[in-house]
N, C-alpha and C. Protein backbone atom coordinates (compact mmCIF):
# COMPACT_ATOMS: atom_id res chain seq x y z
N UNK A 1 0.83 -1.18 0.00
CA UNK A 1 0.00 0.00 0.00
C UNK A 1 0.87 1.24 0.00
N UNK A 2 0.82 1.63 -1.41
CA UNK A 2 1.70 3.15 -1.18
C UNK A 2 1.00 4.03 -0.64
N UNK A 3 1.60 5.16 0.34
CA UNK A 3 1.14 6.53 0.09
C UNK A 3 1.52 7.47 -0.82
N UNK A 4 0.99 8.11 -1.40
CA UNK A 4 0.95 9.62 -2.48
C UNK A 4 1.89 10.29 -1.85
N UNK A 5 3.05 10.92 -2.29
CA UNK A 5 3.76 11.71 -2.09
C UNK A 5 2.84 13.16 -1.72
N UNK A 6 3.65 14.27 -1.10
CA UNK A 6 3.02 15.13 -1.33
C UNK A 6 3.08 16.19 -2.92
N UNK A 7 3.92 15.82 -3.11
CA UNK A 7 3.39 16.24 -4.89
C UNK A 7 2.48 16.00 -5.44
N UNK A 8 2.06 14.75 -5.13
CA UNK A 8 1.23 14.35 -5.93
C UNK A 8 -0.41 14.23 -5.10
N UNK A 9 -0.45 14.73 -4.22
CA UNK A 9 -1.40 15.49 -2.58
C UNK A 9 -1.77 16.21 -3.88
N UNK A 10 -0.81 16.95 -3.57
CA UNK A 10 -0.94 18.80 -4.02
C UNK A 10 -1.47 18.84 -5.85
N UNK A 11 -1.10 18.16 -6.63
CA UNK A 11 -1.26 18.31 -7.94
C UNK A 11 -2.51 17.32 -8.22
N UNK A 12 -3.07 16.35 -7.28
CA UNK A 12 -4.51 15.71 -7.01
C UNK A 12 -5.73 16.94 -6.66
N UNK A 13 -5.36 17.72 -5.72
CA UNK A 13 -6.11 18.35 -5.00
C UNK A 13 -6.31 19.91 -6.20
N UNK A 14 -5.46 20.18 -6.82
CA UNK A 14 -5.19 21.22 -8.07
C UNK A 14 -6.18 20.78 -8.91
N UNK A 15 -6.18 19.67 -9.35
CA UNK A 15 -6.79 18.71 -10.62
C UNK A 15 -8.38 18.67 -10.13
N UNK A 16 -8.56 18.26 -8.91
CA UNK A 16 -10.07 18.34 -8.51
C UNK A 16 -11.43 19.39 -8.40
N UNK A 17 -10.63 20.10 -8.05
CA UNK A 17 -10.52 21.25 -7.48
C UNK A 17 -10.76 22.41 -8.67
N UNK A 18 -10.24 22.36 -9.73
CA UNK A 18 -10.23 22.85 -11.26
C UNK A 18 -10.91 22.05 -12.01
N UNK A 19 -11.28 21.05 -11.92
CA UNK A 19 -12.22 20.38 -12.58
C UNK A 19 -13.80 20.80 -12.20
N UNK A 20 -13.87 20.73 -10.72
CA UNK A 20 -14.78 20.83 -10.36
C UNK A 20 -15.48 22.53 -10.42
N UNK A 21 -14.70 23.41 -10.62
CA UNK A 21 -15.25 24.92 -10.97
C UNK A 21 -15.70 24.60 -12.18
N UNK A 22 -14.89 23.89 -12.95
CA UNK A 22 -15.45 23.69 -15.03
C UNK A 22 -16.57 23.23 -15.00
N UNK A 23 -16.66 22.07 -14.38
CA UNK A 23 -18.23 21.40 -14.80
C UNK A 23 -19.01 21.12 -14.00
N UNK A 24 -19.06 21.99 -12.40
CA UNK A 24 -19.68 21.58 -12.13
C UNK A 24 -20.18 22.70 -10.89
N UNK A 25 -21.36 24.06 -11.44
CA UNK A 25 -21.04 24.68 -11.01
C UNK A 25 -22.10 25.38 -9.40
N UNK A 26 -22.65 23.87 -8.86
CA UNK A 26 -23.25 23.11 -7.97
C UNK A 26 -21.95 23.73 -7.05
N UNK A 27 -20.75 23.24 -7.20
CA UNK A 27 -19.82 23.40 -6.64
C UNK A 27 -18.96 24.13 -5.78
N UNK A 28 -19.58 25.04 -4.43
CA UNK A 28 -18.83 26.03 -4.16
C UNK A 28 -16.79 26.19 -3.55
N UNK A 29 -16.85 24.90 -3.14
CA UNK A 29 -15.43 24.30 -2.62
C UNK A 29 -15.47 22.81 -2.64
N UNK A 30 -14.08 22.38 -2.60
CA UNK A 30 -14.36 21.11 -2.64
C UNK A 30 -13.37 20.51 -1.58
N UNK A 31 -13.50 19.95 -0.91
CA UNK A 31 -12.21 19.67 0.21
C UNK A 31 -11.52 18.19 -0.29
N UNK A 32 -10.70 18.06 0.26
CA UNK A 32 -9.86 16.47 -0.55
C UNK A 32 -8.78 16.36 1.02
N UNK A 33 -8.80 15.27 1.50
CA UNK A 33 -8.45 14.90 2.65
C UNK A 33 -7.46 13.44 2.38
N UNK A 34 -6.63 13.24 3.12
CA UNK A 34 -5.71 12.15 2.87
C UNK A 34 -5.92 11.04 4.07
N UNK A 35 -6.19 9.57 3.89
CA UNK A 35 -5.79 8.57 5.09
C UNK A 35 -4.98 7.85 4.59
N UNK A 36 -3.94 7.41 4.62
CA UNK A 36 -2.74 6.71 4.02
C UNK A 36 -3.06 6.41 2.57
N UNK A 37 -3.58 5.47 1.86
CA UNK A 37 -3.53 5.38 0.16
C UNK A 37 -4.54 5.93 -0.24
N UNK A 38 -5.63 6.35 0.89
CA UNK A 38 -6.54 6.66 -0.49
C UNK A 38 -6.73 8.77 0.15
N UNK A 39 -7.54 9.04 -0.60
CA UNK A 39 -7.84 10.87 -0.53
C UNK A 39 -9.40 10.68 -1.18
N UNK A 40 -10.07 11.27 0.00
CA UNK A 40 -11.33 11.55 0.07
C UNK A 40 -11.98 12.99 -0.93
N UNK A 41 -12.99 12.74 -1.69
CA UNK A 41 -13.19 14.52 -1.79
C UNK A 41 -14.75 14.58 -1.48
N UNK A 42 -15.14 15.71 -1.01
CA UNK A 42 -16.13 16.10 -0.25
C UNK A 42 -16.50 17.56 -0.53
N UNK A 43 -17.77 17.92 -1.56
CA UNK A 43 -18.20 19.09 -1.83
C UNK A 43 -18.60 19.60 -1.22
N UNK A 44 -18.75 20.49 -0.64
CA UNK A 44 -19.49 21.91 -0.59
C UNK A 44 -20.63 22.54 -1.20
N UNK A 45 -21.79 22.50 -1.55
CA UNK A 45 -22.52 23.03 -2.76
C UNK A 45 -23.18 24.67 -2.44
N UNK A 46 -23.61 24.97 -3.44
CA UNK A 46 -24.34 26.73 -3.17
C UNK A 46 -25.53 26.64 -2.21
N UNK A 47 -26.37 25.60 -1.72
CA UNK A 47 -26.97 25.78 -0.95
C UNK A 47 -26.92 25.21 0.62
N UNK A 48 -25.59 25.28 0.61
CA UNK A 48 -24.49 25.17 1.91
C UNK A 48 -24.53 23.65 2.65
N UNK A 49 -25.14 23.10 1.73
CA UNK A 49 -25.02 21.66 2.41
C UNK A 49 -23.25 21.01 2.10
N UNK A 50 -22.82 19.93 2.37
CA UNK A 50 -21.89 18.96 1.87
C UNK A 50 -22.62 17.84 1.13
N UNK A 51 -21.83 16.88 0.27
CA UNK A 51 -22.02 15.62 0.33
C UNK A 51 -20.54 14.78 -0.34
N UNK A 52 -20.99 14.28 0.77
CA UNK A 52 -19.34 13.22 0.33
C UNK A 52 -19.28 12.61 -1.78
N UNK A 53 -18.54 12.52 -1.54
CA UNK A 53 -18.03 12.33 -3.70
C UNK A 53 -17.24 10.76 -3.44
N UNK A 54 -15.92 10.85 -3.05
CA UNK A 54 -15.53 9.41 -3.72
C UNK A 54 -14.25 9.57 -2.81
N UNK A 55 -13.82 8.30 -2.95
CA UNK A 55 -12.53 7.77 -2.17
C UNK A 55 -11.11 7.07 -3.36
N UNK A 56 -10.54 7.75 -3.41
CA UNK A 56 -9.44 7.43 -4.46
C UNK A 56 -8.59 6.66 -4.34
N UNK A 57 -7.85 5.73 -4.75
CA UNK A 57 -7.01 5.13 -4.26
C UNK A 57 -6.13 4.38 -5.12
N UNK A 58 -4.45 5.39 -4.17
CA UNK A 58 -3.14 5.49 -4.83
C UNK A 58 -3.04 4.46 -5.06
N UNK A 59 -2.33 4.00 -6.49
CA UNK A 59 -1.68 3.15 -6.73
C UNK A 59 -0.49 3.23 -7.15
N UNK A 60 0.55 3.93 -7.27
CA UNK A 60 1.69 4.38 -7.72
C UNK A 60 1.59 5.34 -8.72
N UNK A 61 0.79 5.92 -9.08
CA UNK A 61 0.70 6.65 -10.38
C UNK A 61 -0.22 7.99 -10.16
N UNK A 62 -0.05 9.30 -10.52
CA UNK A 62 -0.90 10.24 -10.11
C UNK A 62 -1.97 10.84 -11.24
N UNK A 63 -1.98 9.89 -12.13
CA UNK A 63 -2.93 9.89 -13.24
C UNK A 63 -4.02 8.76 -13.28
N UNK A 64 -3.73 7.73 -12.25
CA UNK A 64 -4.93 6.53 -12.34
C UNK A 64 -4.92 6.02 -11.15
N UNK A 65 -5.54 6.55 -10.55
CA UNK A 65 -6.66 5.88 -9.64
C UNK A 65 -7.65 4.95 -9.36
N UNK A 66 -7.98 3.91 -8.37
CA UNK A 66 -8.70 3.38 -8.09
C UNK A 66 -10.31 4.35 -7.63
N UNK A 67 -11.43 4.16 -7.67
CA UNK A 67 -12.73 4.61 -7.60
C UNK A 67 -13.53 3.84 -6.84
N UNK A 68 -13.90 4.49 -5.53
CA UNK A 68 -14.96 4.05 -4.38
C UNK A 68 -15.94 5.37 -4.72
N UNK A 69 -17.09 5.21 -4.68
CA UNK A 69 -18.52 6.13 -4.56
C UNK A 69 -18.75 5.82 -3.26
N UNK A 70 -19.04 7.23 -2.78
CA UNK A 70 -19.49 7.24 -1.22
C UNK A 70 -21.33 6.80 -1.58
N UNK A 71 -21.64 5.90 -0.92
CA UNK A 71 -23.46 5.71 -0.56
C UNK A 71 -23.94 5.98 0.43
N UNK A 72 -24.54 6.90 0.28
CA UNK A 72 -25.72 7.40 1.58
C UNK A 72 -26.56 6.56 1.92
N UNK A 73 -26.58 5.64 1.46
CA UNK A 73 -27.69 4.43 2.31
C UNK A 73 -27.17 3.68 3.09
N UNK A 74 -25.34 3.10 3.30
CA UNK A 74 -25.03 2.44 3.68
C UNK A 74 -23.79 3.56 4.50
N UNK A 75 -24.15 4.99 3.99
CA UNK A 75 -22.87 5.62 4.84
C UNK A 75 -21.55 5.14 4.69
N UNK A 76 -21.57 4.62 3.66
CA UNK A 76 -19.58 4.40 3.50
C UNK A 76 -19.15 4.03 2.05
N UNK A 77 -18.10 4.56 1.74
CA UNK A 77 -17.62 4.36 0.42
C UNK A 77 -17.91 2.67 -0.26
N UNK A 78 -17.48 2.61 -1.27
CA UNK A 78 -17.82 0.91 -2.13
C UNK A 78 -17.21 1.29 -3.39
N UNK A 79 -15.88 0.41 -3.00
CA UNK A 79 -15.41 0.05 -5.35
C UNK A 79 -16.00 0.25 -6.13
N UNK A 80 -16.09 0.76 -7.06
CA UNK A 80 -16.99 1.05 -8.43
C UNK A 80 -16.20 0.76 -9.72
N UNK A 81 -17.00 0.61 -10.72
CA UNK A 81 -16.63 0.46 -11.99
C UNK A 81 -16.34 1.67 -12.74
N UNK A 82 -15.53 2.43 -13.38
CA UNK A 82 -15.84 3.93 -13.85
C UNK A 82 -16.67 3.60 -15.25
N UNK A 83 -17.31 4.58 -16.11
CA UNK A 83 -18.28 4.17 -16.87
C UNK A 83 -17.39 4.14 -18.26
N UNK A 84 -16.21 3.88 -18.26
CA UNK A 84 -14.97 3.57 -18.99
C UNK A 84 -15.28 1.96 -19.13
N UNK A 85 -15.36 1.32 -18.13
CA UNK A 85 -15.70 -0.10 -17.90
C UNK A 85 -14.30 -0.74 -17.25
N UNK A 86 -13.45 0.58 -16.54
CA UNK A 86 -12.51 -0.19 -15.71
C UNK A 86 -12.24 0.40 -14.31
N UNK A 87 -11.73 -0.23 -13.62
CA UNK A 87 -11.88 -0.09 -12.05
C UNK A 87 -10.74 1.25 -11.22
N UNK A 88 -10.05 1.62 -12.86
CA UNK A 88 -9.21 3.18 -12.38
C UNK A 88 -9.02 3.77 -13.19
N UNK A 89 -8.90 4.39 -12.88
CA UNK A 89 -9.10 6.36 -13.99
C UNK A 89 -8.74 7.72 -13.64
N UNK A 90 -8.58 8.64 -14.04
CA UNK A 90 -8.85 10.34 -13.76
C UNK A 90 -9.00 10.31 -12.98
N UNK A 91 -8.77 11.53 -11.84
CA UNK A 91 -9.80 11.63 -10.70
C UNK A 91 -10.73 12.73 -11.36
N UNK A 92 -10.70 12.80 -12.66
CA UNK A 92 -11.36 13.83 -12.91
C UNK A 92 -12.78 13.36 -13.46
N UNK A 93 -12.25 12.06 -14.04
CA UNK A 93 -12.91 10.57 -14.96
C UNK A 93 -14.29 10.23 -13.36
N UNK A 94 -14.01 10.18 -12.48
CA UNK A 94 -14.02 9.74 -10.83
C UNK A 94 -15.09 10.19 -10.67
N UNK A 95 -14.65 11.95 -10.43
CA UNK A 95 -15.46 13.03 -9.69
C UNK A 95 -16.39 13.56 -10.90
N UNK A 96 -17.02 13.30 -12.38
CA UNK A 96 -17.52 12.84 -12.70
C UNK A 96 -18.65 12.44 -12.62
N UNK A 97 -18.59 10.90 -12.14
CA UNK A 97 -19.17 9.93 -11.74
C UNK A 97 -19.98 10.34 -10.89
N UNK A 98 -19.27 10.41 -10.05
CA UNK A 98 -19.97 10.85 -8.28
C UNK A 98 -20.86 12.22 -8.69
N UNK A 99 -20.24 13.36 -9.19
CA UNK A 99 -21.04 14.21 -9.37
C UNK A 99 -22.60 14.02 -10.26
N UNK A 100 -22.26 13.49 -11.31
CA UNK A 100 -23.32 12.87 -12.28
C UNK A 100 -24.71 12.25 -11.46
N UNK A 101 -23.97 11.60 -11.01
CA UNK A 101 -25.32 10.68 -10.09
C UNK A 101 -25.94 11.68 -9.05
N UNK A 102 -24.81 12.29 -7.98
CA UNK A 102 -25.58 13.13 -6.89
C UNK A 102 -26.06 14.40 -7.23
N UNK A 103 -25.47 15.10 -8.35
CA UNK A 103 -25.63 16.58 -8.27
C UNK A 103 -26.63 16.71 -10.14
N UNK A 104 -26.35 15.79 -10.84
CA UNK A 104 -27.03 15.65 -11.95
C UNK A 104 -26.51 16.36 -12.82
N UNK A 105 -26.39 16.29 -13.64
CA UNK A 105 -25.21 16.06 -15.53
C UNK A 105 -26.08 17.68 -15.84
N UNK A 106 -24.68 18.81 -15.50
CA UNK A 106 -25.31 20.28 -15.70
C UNK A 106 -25.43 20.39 -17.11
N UNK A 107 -25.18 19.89 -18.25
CA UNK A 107 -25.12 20.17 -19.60
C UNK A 107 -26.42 19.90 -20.11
């Protein structure tokens, strides 16, 4: 189990973070938190609620990621498939996902 350098903290949290002003504009902040391999991100939206997004997880590489969706029914993240049809991707590919389903496809 690697941990993420902090370069790659910092250029995760850049990438999310800038993604998430582009498409998604639900979005007022987005926080991204670290527990050893994986980094959490957790929105903020304009009508001041949160809701948890996804759980990432390092695998040596700061371009592909593993993908957990947080579920509110069961209160805790779960592996997912990305709609690529493979189990790591973007975190941009990721947050996405998570956004799509909870916040609904702004286009």
């Amino acid at each position: 189990m690697a941990t993420p350098p902090e370069s790659t903290k910092h250029s995760l949290h850049y990438r999310l973070v800038t993604h998430a002003r582009a498409r998604w504009p639900q979005i007022t902040d987005l926080d991204v938190r670290y527990r050893g391999q994986f980094a959490y991100a957790t929105a903020h939206l304009d009508d001041g609620t949160t809701q948890p997004l996804i759980r990432l997880r390092y695998g040596g590489s700061a371009h592909h990621w593993g993908f957990g969706l947080y579920l509110a029914s069961s209160d805790r993240y779960e592996d997912q498939i990305l709609p690529s049809g493979l189990p790591i991707g973007s975190p941009e590919e990721a947050l996405d996902c998570a956004c799509g389903l909870y916040l609904g496809d702004p286009t």
